[in-house]
C-alpha atoms as a PDB file:
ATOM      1  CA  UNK A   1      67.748 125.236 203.837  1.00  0.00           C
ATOM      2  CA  UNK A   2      67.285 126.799 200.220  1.00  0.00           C
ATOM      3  CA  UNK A   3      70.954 128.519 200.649  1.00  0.00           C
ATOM      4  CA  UNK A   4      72.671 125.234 201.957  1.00  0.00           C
ATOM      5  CA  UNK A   5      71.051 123.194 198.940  1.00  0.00           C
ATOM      6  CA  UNK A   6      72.060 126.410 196.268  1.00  0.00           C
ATOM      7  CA  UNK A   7      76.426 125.982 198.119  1.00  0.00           C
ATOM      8  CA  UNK A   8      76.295 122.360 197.844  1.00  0.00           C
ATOM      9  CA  UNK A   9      75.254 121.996 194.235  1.00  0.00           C
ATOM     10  CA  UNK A  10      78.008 125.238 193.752  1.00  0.00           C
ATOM     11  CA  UNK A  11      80.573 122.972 195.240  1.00  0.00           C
ATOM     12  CA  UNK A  12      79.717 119.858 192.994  1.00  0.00           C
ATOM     13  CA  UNK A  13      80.144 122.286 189.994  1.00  0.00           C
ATOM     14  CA  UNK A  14      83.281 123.508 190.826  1.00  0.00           C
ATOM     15  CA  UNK A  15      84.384 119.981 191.819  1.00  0.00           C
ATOM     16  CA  UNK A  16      83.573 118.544 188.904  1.00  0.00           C
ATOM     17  CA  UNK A  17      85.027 121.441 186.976  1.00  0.00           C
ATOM     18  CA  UNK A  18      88.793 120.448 188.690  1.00  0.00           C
ATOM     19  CA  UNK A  19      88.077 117.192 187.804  1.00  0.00           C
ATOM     20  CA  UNK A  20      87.387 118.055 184.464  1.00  0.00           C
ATOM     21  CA  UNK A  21      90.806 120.168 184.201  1.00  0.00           C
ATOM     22  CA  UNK A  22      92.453 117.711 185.565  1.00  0.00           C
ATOM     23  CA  UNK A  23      91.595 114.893 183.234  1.00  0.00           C
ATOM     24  CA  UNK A  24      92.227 117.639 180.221  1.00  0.00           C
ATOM     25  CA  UNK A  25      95.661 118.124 181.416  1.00  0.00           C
ATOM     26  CA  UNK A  26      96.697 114.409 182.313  1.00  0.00           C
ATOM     27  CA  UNK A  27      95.693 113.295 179.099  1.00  0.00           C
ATOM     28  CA  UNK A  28      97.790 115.343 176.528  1.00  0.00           C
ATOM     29  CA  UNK A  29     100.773 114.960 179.171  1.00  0.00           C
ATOM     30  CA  UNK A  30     100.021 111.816 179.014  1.00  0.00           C
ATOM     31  CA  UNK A  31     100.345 111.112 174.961  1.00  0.00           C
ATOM     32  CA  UNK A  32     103.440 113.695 175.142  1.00  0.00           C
ATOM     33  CA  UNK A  33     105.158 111.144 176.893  1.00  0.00           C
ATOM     34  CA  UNK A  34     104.487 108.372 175.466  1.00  0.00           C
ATOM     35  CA  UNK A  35     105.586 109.583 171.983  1.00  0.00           C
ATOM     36  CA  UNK A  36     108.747 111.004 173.719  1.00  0.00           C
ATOM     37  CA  UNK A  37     109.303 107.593 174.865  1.00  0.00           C
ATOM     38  CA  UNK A  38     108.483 106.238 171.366  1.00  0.00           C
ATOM     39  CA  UNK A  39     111.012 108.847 169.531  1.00  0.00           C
ATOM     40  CA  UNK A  40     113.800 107.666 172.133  1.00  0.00           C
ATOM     41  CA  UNK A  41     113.114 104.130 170.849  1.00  0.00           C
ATOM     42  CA  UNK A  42     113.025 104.899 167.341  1.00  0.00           C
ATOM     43  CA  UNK A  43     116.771 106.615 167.983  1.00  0.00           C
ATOM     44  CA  UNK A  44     118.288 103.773 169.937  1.00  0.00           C
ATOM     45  CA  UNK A  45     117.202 101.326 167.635  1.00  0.00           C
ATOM     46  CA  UNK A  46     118.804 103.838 164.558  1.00  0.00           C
ATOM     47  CA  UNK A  47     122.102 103.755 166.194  1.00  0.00           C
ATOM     48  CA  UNK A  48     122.403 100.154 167.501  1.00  0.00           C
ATOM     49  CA  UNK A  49     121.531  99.084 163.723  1.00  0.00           C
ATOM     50  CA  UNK A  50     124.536 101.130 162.888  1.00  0.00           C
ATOM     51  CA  UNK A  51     126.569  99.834 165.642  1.00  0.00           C
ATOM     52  CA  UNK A  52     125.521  96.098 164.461  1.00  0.00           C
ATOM     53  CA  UNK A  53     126.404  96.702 160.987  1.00  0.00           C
ATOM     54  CA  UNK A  54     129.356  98.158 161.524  1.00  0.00           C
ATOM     55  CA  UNK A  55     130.392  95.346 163.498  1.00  0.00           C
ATOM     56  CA  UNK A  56     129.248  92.798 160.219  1.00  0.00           C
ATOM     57  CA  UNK A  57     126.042  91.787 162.299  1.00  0.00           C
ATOM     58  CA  UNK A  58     123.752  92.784 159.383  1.00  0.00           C
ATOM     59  CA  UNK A  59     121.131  89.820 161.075  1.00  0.00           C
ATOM     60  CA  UNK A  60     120.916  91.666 163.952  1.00  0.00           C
ATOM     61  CA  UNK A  61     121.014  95.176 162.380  1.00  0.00           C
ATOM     62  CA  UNK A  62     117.983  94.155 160.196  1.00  0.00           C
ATOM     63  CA  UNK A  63     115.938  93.589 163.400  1.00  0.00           C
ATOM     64  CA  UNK A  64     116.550  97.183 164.542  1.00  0.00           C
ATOM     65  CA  UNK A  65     116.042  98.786 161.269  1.00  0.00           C
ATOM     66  CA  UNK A  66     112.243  97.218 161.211  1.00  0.00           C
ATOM     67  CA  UNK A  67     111.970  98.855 164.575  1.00  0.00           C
ATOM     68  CA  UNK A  68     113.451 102.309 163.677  1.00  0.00           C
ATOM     69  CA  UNK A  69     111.823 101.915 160.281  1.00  0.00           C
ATOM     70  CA  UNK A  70     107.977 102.205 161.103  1.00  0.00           C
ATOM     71  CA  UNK A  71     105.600 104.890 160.384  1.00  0.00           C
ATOM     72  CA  UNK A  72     105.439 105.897 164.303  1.00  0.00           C
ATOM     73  CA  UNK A  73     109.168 106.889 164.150  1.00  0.00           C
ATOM     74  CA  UNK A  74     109.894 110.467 163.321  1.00  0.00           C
ATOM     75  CA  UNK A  75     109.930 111.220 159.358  1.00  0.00           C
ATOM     76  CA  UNK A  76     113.560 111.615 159.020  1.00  0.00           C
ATOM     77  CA  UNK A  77     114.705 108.791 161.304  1.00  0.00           C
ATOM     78  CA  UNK A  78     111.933 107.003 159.570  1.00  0.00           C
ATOM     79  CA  UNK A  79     113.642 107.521 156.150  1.00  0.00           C
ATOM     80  CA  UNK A  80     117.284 106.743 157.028  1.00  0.00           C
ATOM     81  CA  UNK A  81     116.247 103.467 158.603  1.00  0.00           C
ATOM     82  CA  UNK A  82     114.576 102.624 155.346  1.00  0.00           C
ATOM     83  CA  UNK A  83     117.494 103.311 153.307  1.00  0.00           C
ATOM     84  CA  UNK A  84     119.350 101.351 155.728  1.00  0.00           C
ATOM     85  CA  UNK A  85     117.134  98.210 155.390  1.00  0.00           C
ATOM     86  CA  UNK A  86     117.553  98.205 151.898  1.00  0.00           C
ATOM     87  CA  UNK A  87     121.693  98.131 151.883  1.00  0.00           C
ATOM     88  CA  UNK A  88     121.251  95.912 154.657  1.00  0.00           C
ATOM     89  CA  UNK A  89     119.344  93.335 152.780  1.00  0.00           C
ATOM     90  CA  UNK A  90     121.586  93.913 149.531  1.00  0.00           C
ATOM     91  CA  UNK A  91     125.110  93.091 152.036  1.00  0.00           C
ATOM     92  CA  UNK A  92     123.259  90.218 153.698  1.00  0.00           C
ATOM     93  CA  UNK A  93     124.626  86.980 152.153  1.00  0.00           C
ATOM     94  CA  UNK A  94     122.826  83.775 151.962  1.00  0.00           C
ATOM     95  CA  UNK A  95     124.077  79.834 151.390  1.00  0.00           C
ATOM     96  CA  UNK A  96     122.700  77.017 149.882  1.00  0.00           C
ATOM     97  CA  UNK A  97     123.420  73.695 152.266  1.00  0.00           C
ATOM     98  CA  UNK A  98     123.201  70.154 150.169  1.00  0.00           C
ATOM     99  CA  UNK A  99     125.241  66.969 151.527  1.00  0.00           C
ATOM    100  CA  UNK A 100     125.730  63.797 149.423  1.00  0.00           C
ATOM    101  CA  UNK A 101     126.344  60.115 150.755  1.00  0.00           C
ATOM    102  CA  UNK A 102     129.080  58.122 149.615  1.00  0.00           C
ATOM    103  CA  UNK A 103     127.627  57.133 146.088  1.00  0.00           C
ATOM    104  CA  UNK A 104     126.730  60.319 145.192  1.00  0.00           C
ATOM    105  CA  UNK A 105     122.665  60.451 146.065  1.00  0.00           C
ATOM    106  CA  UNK A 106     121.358  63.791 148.191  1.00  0.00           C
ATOM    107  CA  UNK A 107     120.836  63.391 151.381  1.00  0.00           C
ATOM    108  CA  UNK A 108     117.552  65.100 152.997  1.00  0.00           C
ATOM    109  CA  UNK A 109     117.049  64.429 156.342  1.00  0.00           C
ATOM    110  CA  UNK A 110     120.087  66.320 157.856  1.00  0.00           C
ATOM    111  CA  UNK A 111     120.494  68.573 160.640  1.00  0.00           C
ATOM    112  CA  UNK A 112     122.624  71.819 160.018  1.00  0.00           C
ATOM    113  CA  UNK A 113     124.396  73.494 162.897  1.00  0.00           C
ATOM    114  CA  UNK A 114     125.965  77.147 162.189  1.00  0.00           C
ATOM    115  CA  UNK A 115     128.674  78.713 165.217  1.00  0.00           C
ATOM    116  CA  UNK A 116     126.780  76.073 167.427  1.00  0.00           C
ATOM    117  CA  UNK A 117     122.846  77.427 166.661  1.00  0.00           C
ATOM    118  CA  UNK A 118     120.575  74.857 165.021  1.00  0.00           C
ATOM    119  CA  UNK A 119     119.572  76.102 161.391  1.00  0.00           C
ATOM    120  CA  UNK A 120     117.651  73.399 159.848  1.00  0.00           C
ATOM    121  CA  UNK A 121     116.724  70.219 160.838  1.00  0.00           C
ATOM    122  CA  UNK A 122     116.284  69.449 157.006  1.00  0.00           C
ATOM    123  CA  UNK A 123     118.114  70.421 153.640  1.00  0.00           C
ATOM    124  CA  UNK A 124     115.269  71.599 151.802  1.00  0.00           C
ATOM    125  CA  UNK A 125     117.240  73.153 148.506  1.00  0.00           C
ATOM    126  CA  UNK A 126     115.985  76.636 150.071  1.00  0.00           C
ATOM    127  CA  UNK A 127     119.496  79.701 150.997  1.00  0.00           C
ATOM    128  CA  UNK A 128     119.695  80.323 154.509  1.00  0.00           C
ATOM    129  CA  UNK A 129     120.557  84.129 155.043  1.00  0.00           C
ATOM    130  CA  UNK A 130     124.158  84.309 156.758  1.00  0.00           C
ATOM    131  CA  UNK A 131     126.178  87.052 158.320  1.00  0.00           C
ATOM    132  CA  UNK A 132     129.079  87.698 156.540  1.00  0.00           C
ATOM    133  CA  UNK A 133     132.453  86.327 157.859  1.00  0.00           C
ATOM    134  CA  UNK A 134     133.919  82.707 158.949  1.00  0.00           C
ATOM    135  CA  UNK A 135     131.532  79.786 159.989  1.00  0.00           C
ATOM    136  CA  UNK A 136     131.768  76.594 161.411  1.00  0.00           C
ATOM    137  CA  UNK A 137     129.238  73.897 159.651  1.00  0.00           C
ATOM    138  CA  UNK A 138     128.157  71.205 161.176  1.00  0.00           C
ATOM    139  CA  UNK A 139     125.702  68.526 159.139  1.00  0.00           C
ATOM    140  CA  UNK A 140     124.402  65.689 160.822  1.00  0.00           C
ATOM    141  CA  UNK A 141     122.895  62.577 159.545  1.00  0.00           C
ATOM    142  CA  UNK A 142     121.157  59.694 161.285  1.00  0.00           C
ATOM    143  CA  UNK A 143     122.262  56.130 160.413  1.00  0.00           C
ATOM    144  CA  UNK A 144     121.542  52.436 161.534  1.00  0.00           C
ATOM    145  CA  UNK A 145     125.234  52.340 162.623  1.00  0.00           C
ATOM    146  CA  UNK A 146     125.501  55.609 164.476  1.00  0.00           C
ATOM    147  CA  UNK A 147     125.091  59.950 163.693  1.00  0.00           C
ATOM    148  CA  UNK A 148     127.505  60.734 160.571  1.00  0.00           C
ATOM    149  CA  UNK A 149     128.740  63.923 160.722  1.00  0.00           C
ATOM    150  CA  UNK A 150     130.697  66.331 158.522  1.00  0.00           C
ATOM    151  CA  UNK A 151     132.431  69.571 159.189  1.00  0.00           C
ATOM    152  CA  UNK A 152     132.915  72.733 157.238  1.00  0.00           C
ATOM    153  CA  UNK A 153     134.615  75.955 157.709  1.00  0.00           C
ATOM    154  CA  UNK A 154     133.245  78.476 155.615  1.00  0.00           C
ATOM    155  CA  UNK A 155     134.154  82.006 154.592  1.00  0.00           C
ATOM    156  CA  UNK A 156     131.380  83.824 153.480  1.00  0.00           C
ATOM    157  CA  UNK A 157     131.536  87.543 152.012  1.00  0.00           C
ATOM    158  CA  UNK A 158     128.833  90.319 151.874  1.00  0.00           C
ATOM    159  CA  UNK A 159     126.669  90.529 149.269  1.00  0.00           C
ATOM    160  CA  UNK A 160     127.689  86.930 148.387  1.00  0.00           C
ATOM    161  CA  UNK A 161     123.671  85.063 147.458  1.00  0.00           C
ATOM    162  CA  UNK A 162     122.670  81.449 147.059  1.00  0.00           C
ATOM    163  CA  UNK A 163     126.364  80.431 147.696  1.00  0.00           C
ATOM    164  CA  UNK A 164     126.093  76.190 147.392  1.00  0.00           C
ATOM    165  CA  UNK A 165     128.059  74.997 150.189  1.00  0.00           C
ATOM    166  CA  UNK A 166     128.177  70.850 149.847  1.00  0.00           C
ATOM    167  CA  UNK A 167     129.869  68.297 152.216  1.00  0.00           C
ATOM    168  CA  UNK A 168     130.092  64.535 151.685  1.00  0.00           C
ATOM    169  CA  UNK A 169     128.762  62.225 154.918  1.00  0.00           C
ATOM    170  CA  UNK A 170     130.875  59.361 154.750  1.00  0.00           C
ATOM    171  CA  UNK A 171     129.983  56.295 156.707  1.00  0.00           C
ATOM    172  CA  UNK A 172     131.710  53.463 157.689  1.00  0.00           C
ATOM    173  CA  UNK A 173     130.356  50.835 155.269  1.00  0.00           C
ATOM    174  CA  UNK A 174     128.002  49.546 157.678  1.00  0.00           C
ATOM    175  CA  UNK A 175     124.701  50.975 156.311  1.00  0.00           C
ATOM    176  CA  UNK A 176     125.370  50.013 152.806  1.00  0.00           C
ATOM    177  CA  UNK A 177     126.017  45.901 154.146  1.00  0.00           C
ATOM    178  CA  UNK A 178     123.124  45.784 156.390  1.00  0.00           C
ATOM    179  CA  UNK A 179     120.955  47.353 153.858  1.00  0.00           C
ATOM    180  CA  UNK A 180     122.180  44.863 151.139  1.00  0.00           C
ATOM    181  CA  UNK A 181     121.471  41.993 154.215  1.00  0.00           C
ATOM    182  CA  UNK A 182     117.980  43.268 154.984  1.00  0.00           C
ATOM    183  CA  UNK A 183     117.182  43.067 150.806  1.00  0.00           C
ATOM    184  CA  UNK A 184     118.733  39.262 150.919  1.00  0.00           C
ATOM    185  CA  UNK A 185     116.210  38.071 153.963  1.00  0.00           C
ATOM    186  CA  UNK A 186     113.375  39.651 152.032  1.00  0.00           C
ATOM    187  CA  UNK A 187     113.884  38.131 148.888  1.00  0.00           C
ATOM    188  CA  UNK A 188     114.698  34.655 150.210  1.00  0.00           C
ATOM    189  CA  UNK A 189     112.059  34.618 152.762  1.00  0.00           C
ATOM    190  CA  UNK A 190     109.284  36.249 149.964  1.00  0.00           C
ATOM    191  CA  UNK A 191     107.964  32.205 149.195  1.00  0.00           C
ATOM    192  CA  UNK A 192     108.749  30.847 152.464  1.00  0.00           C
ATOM    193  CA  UNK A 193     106.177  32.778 154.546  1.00  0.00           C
ATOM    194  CA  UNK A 194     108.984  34.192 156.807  1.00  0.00           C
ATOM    195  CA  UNK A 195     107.677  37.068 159.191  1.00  0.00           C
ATOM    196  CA  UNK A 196     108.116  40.241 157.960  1.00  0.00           C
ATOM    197  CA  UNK A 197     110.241  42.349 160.565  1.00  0.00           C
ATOM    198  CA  UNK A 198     108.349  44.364 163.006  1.00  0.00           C
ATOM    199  CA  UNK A 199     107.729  47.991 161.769  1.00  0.00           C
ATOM    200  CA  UNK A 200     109.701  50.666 164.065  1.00  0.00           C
ATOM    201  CA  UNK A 201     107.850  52.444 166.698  1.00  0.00           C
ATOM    202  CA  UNK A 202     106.493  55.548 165.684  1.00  0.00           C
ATOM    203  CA  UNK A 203     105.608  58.159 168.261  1.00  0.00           C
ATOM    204  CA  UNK A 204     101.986  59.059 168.645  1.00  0.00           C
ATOM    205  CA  UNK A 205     100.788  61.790 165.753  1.00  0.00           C
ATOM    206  CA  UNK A 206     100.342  65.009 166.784  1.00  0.00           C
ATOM    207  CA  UNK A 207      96.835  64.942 166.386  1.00  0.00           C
ATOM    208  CA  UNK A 208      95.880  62.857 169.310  1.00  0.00           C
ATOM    209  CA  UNK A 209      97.487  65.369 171.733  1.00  0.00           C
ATOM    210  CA  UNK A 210      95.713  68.478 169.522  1.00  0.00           C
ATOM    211  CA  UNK A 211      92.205  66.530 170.012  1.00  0.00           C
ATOM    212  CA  UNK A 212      92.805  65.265 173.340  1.00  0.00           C
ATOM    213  CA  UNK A 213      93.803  68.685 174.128  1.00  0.00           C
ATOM    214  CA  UNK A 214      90.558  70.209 172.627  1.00  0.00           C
ATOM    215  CA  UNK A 215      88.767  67.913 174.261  1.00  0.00           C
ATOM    216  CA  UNK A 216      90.028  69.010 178.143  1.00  0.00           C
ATOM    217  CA  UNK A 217      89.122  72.574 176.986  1.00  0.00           C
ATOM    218  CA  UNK A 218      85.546  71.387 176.138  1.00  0.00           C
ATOM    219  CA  UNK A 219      85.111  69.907 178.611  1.00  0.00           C
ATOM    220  CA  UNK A 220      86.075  72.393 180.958  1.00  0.00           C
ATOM    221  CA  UNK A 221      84.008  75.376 178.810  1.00  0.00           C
ATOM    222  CA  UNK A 222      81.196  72.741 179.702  1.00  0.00           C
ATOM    223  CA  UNK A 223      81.573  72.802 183.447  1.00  0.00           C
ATOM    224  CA  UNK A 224      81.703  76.404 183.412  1.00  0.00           C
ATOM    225  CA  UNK A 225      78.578  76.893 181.897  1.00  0.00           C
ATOM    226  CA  UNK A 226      76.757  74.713 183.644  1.00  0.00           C
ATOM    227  CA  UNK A 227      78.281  75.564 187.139  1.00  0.00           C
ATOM    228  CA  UNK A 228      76.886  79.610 185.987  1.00  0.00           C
ATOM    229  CA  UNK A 229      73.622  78.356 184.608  1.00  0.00           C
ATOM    230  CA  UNK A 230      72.816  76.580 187.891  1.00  0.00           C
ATOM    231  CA  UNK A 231      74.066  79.232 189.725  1.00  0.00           C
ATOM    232  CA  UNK A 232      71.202  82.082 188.221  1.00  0.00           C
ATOM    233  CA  UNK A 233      68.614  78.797 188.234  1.00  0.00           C
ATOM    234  CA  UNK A 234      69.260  79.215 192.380  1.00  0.00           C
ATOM    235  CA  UNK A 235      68.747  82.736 192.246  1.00  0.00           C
ATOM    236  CA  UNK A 236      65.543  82.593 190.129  1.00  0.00           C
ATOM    237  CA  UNK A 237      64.210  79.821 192.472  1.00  0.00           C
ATOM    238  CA  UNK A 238      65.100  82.415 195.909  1.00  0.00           C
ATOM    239  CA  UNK A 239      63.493  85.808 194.393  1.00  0.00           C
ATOM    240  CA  UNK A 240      61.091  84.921 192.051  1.00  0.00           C
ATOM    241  CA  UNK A 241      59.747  81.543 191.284  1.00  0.00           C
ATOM    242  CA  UNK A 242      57.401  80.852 190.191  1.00  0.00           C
ATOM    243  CA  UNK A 243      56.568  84.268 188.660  1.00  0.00           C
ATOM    244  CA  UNK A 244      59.986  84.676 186.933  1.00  0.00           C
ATOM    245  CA  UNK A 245      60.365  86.534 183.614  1.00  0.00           C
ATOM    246  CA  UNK A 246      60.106  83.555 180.686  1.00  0.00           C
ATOM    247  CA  UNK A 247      62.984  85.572 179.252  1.00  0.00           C
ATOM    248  CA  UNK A 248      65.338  84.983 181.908  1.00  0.00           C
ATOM    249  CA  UNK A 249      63.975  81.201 182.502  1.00  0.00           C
ATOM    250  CA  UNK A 250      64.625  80.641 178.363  1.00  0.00           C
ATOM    251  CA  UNK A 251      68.452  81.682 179.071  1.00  0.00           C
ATOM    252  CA  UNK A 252      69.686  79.684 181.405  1.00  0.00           C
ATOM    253  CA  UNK A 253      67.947  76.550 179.624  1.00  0.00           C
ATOM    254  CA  UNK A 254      70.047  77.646 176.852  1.00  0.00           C
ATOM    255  CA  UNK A 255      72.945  77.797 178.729  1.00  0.00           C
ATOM    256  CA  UNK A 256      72.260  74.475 180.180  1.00  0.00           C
ATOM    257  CA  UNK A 257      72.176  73.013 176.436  1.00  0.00           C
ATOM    258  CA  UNK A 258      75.234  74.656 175.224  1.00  0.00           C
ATOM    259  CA  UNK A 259      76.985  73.273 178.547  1.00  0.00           C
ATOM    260  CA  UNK A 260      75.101  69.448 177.277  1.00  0.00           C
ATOM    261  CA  UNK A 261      76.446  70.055 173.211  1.00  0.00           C
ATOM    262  CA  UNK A 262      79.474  71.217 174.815  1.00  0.00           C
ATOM    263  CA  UNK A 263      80.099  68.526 177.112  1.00  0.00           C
ATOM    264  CA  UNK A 264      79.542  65.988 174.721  1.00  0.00           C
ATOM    265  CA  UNK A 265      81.634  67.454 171.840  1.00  0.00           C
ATOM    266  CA  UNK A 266      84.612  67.310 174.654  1.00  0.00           C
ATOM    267  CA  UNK A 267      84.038  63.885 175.498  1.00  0.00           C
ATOM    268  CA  UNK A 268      84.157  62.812 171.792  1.00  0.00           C
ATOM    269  CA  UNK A 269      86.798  64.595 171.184  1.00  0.00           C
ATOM    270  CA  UNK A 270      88.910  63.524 173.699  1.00  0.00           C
ATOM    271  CA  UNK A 271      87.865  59.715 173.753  1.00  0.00           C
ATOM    272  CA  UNK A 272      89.367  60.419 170.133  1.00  0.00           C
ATOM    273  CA  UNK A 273      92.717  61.966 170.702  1.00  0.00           C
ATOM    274  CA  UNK A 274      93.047  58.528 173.442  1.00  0.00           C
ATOM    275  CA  UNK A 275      92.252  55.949 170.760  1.00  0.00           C
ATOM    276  CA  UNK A 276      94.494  57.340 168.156  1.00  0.00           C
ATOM    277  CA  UNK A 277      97.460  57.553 171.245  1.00  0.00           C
ATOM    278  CA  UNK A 278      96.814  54.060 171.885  1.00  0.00           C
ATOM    279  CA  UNK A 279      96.659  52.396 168.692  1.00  0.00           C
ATOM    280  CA  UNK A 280      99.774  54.331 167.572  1.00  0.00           C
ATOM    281  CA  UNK A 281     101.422  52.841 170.709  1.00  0.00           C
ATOM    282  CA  UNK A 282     100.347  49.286 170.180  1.00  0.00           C
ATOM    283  CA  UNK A 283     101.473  49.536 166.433  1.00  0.00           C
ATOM    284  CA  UNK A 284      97.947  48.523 165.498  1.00  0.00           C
ATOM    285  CA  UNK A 285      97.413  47.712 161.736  1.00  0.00           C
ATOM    286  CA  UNK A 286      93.646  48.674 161.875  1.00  0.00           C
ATOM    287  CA  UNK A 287      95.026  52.236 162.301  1.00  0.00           C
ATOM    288  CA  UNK A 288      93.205  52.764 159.089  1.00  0.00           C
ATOM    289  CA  UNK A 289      89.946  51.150 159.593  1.00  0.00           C
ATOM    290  CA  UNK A 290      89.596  53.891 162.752  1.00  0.00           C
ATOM    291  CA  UNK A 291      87.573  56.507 161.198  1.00  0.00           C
ATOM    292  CA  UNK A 292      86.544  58.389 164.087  1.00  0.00           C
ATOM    293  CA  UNK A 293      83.500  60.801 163.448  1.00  0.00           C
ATOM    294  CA  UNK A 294      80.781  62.746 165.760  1.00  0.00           C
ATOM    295  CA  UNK A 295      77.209  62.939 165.023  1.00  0.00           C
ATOM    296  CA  UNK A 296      74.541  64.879 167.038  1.00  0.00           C
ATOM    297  CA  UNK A 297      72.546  62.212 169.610  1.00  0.00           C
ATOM    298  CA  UNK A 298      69.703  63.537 171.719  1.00  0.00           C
ATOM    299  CA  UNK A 299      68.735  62.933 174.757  1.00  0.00           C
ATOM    300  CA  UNK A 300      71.018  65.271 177.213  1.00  0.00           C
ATOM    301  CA  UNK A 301      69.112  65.380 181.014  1.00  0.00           C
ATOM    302  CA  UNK A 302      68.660  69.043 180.521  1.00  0.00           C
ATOM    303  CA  UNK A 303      67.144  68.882 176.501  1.00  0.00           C
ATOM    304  CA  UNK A 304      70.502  69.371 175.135  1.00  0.00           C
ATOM    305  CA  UNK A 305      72.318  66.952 172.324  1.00  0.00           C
ATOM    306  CA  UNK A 306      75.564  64.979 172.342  1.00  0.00           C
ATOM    307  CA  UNK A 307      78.276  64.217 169.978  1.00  0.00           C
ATOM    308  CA  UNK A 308      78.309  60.367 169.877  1.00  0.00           C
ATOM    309  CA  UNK A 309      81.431  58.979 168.992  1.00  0.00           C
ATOM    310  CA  UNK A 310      80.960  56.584 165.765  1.00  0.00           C
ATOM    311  CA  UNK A 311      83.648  54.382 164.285  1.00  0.00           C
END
């Protein structure tokens, strides 16, 4: 009996000796080829930066030169990226978009379109970095009487900054005469007690889908916790009650008031986000009487608190 016991340990030794090897060896092999696999990366993103920038894609070729250019590269490809980057950057030309109306005033809320790719949906005054070559430009402006647009080819060279490329949106006349109209009906109709017009619709702010959305989440969090609370309550009640451990007891009423403050905080938040959607949708003037807030209310069926919505 003694000798079986003595081979049977011998053979968990020498098992777990293999094992032992085994993991030793896996590992290293395992971190050789993984930094193989990250020099390969470093040197196909060297040469397709060279291919890019050759080919006047110095947008492109900048991406690859941050991937070629980090510390985990090898030193020397490391280097060579980094000089790269920095002619790269010095080649890369920028413009300045800026469009005018008719009497001369800027216009702001424009949308820029460069080889058919959106740019900016404003003209902000700040140089949008360009390859170097031809362009097509495409501004777009919204007006009462329709989209004005202008187009403008461009030839832009390397190394060319801040270049202030400016096109004039010419409209048909329209704007300028119902504007003019809309200032005549306001100023006749100022002692007459005419209506004022009806504001346009505005879309719902973005902050009654964020809170709304919050509030789902909460509310979800809460039925989580209480579904796993309840869950161990059952178990207590099968093995041990009503001897359980006070510890274990004190957690899951915990739990059950976290699921209650959680709850509640959802519900607010929620009830929130759908107020603020609907009076934005109705166009409702007391928008800015609404001041939603949450303050702590007890009285949760398991001695936990909820957030009471208060106006």
């Amino acid at each position: 009996m003694g000798h079986d016991v003595a081979r049977a340990r011998a053979r968990a030794v020498m098992a777990g000796a293999a094992l032992l090897a085994i993991v030793s060896f896996a590992a290293p092999a395992a971190r050789a080829t993984e930094a193989r696999d990250e020099k390969q990366a470093c040197v196909a993103a060297s040469e397709k930066a060279q291919q890019l920038r050759s080919a006047g894609k110095l947008g492109e070729a900048r991406d690859q030169l941050n991937v070629c250019g980090r510390a985990e590269c090898p030193k020397l490809i490391q280097q060579d990226c980094t000089q790269w980057m920095s002619e790269v950057l010095a080649s890369m030309p920028s413009v300045v978009p800026a469009a005018k109306d008719g009497k001369g005033r800027d216009l702001v809320d424009v949308r820029l379109t460069v080889d058919g790719k959106v740019a900016t949906e404003r003209l902000d005054g700040k140089p949008i970095v360009i390859d170097p070559g031809v362009h097509s430009f495409l501004f777009e402006a919204k007006g009462t009487s329709g989209t004005v647009t202008a187009k403008e080819q461009v030839v832009v060279k390397p190394g060319e900054k801040n270049r202030i490329v400016t096109v004039t949106m010419a409209s048909d006349g329209r704007d300028e005469q119902r504007a003019t109209a809309a200032a005549g009906r306001a100023t006749s109709g100022a002692g007459t007690g005419a209506p004022p017009e009806e504001p346009p619709h505005r879309s719902p702010p973005i902050v009654a889908y964020v809170l709304g959305g919050l509030g789902i989440a909460a509310l979800g969090a809460a039925l989580y916790f209480d579904l796993a609370a309840s869950s161990d309550a059952r178990g207590l009640r099968d093995t041990c009650a009503p001897d359980c451990n006070q510890s274990d007891v004190d957690d899951i009423q915990s739990r059950y008031t976290l699921a209650g403050v959680t709850a509640g905080v959802g519900g607010a938040l929620l009830v929130t986000g759908v107020i603020l959607f609907i009076v934005h949708a109705n166009g409702s003037s007391r928008t800015g009487a609404l001041r939603p807030s949450l303050q702590p209310s007890t009285g949760s069926p398991r001695g936990g608190s909820l957030a009471v919505l208060r106006f």
